[in-house]
C-alpha atoms as a PDB file:
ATOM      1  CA  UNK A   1     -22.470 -11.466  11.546  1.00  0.00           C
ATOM      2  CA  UNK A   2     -22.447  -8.385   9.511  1.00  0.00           C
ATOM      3  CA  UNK A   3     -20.110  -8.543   6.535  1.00  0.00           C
ATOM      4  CA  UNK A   4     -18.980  -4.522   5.360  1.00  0.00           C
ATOM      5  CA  UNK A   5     -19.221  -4.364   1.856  1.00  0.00           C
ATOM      6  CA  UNK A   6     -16.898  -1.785   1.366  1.00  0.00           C
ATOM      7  CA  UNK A   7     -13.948  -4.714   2.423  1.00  0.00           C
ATOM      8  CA  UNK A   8     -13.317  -8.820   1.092  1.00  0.00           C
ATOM      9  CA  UNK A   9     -15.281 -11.198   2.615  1.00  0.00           C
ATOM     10  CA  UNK A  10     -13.193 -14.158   1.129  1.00  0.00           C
ATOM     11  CA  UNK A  11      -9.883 -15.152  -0.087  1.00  0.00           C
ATOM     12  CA  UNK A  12     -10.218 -14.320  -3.915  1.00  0.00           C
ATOM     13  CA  UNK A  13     -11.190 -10.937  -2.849  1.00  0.00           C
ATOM     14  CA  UNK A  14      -8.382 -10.066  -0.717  1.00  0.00           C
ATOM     15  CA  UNK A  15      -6.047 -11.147  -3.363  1.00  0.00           C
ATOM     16  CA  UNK A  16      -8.120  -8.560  -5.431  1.00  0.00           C
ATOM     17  CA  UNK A  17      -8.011  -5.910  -2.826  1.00  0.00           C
ATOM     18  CA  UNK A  18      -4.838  -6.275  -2.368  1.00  0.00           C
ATOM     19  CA  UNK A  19      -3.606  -6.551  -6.097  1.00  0.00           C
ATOM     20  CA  UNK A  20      -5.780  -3.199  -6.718  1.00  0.00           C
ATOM     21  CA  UNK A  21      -4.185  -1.071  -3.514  1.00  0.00           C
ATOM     22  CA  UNK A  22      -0.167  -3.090  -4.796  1.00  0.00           C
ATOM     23  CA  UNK A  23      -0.689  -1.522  -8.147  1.00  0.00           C
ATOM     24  CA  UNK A  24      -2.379   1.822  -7.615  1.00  0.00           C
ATOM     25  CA  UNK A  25       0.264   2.166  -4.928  1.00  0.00           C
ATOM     26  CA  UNK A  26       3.401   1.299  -7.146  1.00  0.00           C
ATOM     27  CA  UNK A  27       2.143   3.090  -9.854  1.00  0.00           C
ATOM     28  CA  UNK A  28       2.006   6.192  -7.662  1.00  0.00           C
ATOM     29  CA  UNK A  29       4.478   6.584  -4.879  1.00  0.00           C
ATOM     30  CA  UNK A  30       7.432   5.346  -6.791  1.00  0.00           C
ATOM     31  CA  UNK A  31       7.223   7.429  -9.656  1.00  0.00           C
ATOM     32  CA  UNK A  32       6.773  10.694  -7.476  1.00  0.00           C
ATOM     33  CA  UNK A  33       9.236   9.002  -4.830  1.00  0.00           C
ATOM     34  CA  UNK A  34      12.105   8.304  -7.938  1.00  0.00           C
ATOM     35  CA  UNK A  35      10.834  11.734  -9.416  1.00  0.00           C
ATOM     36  CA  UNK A  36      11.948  13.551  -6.048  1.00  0.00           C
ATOM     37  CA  UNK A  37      15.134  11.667  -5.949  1.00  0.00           C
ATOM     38  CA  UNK A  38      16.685  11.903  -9.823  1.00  0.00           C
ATOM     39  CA  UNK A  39      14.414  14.798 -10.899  1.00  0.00           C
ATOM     40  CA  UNK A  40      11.502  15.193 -13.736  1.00  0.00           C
ATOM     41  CA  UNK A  41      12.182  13.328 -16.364  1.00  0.00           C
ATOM     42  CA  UNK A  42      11.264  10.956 -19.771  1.00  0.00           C
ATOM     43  CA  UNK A  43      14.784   8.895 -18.498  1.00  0.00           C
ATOM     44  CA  UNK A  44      13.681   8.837 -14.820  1.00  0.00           C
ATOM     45  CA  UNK A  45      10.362   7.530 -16.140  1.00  0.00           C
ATOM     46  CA  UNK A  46      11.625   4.710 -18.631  1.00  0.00           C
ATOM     47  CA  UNK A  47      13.675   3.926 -15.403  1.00  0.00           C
ATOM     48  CA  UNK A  48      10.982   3.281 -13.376  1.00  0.00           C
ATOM     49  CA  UNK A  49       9.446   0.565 -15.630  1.00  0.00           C
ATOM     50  CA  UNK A  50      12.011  -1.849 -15.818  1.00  0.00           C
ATOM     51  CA  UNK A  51      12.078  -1.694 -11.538  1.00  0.00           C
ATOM     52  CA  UNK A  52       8.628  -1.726 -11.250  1.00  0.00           C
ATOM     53  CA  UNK A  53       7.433  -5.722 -11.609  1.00  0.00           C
ATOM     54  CA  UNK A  54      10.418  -6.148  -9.456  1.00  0.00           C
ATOM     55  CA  UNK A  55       9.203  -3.503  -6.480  1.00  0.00           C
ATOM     56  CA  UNK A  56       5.117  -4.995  -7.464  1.00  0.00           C
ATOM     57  CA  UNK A  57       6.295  -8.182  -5.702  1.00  0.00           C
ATOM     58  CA  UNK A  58       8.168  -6.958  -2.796  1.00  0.00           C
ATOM     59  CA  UNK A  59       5.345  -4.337  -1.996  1.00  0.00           C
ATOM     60  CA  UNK A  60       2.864  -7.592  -2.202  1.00  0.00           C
ATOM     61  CA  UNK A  61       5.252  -9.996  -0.383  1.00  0.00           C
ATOM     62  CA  UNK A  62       6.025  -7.528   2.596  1.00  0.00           C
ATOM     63  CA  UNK A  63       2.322  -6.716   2.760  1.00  0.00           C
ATOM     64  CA  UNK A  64       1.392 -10.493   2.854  1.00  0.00           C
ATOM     65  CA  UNK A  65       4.562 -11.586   5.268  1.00  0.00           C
ATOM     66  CA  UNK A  66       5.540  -8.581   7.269  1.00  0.00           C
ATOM     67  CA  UNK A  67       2.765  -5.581   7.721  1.00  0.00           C
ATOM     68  CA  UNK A  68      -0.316  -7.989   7.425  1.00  0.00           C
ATOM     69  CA  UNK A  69       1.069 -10.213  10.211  1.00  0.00           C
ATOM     70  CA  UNK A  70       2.465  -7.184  12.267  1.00  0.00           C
ATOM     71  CA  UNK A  71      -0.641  -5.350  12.113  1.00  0.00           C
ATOM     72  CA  UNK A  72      -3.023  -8.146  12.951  1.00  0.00           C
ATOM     73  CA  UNK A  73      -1.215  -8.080  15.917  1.00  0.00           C
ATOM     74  CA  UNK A  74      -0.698  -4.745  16.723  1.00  0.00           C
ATOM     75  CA  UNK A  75      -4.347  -3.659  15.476  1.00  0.00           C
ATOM     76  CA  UNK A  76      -6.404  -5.046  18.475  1.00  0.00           C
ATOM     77  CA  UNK A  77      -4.194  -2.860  21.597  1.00  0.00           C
ATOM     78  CA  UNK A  78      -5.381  -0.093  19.899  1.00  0.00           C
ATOM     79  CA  UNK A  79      -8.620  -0.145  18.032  1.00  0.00           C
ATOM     80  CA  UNK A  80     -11.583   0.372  20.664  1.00  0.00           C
ATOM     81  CA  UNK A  81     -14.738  -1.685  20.499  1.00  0.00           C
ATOM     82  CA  UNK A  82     -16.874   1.219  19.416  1.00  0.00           C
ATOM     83  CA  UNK A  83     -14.468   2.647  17.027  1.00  0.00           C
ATOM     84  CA  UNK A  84     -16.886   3.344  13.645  1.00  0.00           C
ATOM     85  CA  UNK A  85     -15.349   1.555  10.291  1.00  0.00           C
ATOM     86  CA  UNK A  86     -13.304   5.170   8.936  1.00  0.00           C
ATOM     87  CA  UNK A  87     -11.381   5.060  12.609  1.00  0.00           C
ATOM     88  CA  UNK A  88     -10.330   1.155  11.981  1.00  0.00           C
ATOM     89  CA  UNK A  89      -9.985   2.122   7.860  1.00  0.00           C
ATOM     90  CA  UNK A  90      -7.292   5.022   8.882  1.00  0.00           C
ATOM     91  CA  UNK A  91      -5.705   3.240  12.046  1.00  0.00           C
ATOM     92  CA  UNK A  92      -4.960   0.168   9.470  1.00  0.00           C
ATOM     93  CA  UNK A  93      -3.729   2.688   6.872  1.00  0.00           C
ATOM     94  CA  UNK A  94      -1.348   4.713   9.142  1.00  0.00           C
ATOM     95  CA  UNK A  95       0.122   1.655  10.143  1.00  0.00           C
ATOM     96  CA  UNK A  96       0.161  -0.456   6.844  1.00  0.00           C
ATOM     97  CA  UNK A  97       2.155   3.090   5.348  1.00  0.00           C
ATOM     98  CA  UNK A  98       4.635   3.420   8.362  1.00  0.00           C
ATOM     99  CA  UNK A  99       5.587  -0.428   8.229  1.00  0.00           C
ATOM    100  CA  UNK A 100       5.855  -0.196   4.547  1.00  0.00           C
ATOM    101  CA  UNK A 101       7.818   2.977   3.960  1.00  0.00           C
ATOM    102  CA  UNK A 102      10.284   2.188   6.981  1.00  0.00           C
ATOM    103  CA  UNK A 103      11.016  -1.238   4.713  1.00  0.00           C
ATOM    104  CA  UNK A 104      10.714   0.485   1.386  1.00  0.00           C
ATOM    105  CA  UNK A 105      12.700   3.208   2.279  1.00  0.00           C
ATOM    106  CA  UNK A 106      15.231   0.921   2.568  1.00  0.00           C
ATOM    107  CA  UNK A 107      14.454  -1.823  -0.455  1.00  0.00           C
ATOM    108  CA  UNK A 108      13.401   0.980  -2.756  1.00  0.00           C
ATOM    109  CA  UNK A 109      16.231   2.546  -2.481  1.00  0.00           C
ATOM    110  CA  UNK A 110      18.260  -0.910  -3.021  1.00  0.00           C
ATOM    111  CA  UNK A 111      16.347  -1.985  -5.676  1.00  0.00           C
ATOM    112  CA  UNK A 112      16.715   1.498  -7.719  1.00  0.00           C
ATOM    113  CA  UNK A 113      19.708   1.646  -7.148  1.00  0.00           C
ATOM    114  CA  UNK A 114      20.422  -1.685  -8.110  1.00  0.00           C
ATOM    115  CA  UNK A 115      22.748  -2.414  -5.211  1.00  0.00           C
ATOM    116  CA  UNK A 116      23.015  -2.923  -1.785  1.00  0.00           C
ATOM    117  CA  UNK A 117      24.769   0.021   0.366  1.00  0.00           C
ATOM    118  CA  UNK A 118      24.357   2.017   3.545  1.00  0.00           C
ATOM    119  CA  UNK A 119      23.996   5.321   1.635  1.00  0.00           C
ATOM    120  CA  UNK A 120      20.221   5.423   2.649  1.00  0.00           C
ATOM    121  CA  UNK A 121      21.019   5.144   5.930  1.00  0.00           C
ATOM    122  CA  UNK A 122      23.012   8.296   6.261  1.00  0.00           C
ATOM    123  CA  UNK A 123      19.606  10.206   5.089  1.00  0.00           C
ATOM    124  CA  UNK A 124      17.000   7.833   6.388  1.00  0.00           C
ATOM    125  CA  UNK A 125      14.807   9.971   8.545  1.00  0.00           C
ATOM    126  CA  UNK A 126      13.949  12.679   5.761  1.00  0.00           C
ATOM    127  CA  UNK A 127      13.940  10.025   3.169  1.00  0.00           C
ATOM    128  CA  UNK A 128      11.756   8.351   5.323  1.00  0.00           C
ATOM    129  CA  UNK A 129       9.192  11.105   6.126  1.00  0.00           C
ATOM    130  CA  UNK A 130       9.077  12.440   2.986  1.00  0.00           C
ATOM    131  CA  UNK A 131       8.148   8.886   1.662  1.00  0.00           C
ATOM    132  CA  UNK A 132       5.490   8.002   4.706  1.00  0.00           C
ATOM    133  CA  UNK A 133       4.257  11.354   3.654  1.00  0.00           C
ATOM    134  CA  UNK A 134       3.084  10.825  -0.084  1.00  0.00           C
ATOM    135  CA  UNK A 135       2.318   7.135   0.668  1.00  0.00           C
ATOM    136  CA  UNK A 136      -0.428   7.858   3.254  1.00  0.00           C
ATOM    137  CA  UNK A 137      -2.264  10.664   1.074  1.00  0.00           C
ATOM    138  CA  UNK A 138      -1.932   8.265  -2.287  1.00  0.00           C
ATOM    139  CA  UNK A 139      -3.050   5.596   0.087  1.00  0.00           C
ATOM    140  CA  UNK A 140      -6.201   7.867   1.958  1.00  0.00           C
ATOM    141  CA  UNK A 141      -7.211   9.876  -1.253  1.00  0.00           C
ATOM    142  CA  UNK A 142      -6.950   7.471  -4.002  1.00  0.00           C
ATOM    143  CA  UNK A 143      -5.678   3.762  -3.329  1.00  0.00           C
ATOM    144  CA  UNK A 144      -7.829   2.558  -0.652  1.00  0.00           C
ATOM    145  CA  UNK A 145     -11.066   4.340  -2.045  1.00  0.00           C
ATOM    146  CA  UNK A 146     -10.619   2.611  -5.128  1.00  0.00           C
ATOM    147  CA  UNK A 147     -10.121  -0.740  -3.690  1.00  0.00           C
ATOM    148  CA  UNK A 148     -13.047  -0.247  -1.346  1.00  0.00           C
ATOM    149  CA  UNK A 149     -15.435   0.740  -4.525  1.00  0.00           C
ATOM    150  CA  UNK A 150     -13.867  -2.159  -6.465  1.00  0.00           C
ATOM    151  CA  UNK A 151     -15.137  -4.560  -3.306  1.00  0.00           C
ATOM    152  CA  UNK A 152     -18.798  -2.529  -2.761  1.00  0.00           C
ATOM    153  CA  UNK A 153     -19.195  -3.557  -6.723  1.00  0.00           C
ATOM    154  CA  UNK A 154     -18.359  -6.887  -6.888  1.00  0.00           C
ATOM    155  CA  UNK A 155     -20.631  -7.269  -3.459  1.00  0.00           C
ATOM    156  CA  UNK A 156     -23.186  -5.513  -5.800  1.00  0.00           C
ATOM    157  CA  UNK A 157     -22.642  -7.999  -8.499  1.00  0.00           C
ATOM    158  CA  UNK A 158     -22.635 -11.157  -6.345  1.00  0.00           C
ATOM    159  CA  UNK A 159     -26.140  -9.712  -4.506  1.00  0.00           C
ATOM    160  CA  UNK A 160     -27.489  -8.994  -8.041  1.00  0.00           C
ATOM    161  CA  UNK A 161     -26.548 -12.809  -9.274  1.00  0.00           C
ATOM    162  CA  UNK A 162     -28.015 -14.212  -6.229  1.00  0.00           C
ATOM    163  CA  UNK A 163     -31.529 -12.290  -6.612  1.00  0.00           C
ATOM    164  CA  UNK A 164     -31.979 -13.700 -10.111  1.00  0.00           C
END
């Protein structure tokens, strides 16, 4: 069977893949997320550091628990057999971002907060589009290329070990 080196083909590297996309991700959409919410600032900033390992781990456990599972189900109704690796890449991707920001919408906003209300709920649907919004264009233009050139060079490095 034909393994794509652009994606893991074992355990460890899925945990890498993964842990590259979490991080690039967090780093990314919350800042410009809590940016858009509070406004510009060195404050906002300083802010988001002490909520980030917190929001690292519930982006990596709803990944793992709830999209991953979701998706794998949800992924073969509408994927067609001759549906070329960018279709699957982007189908995966709009649905890993809308599972994710519908939770996160919610969580992040909980977590920066650093209480539990039903504020967010009163604004959801443009919180909630705004945030699908700059999580799928992180996620197209730079998470998920990194990730994939991460996996193409470790693919490299394991083919270049095995040749010598």
């Amino acid at each position: 069977m034909y393994k794509e080196k652009r994606l893991p083909q074992s355990a460890a590297e899925g945990i890498i893949f993964m842990l590259v996309i979490s991080f690039i991700s967090v780093n990314t959409i919350a800042p410009i997320i809590m940016f858009m919410e509070i406004g510009l600032s060195l404050g906002t900033y300083i802010e988001f550091f002490k909520i980030m390992p917190v929001m690292w781990i519930i982006v990596i456990l709803l990944v793992r628990f709830v999209a991953g599972p979701l998706i794998g189900k949800i992924m073969p109704k509408f994927q067609g057999e001759t549906d070329g690796f960018n279709a699957r890449i982007l189908l995966n991707i709009v649905m890993n971002v809308t599972i994710l920001s519908l939770t996160l919408t919610v969580i992040g906003t909980w977590v920066g907060n650093r209480e539990i209300s039903t504020d967010i709920f009163t604004r959801f649907f443009p919180v909630w589009f705004r945030n699908f919004g700059i999580a799928f264009w992180i996620e197209v233009l730079v998470a998920q290329p990194i990730a994939r050139f991460v996996m193409v060079k470790i693919h490299e490095n394991k083919a270049r070990k095995i040749a010598a």
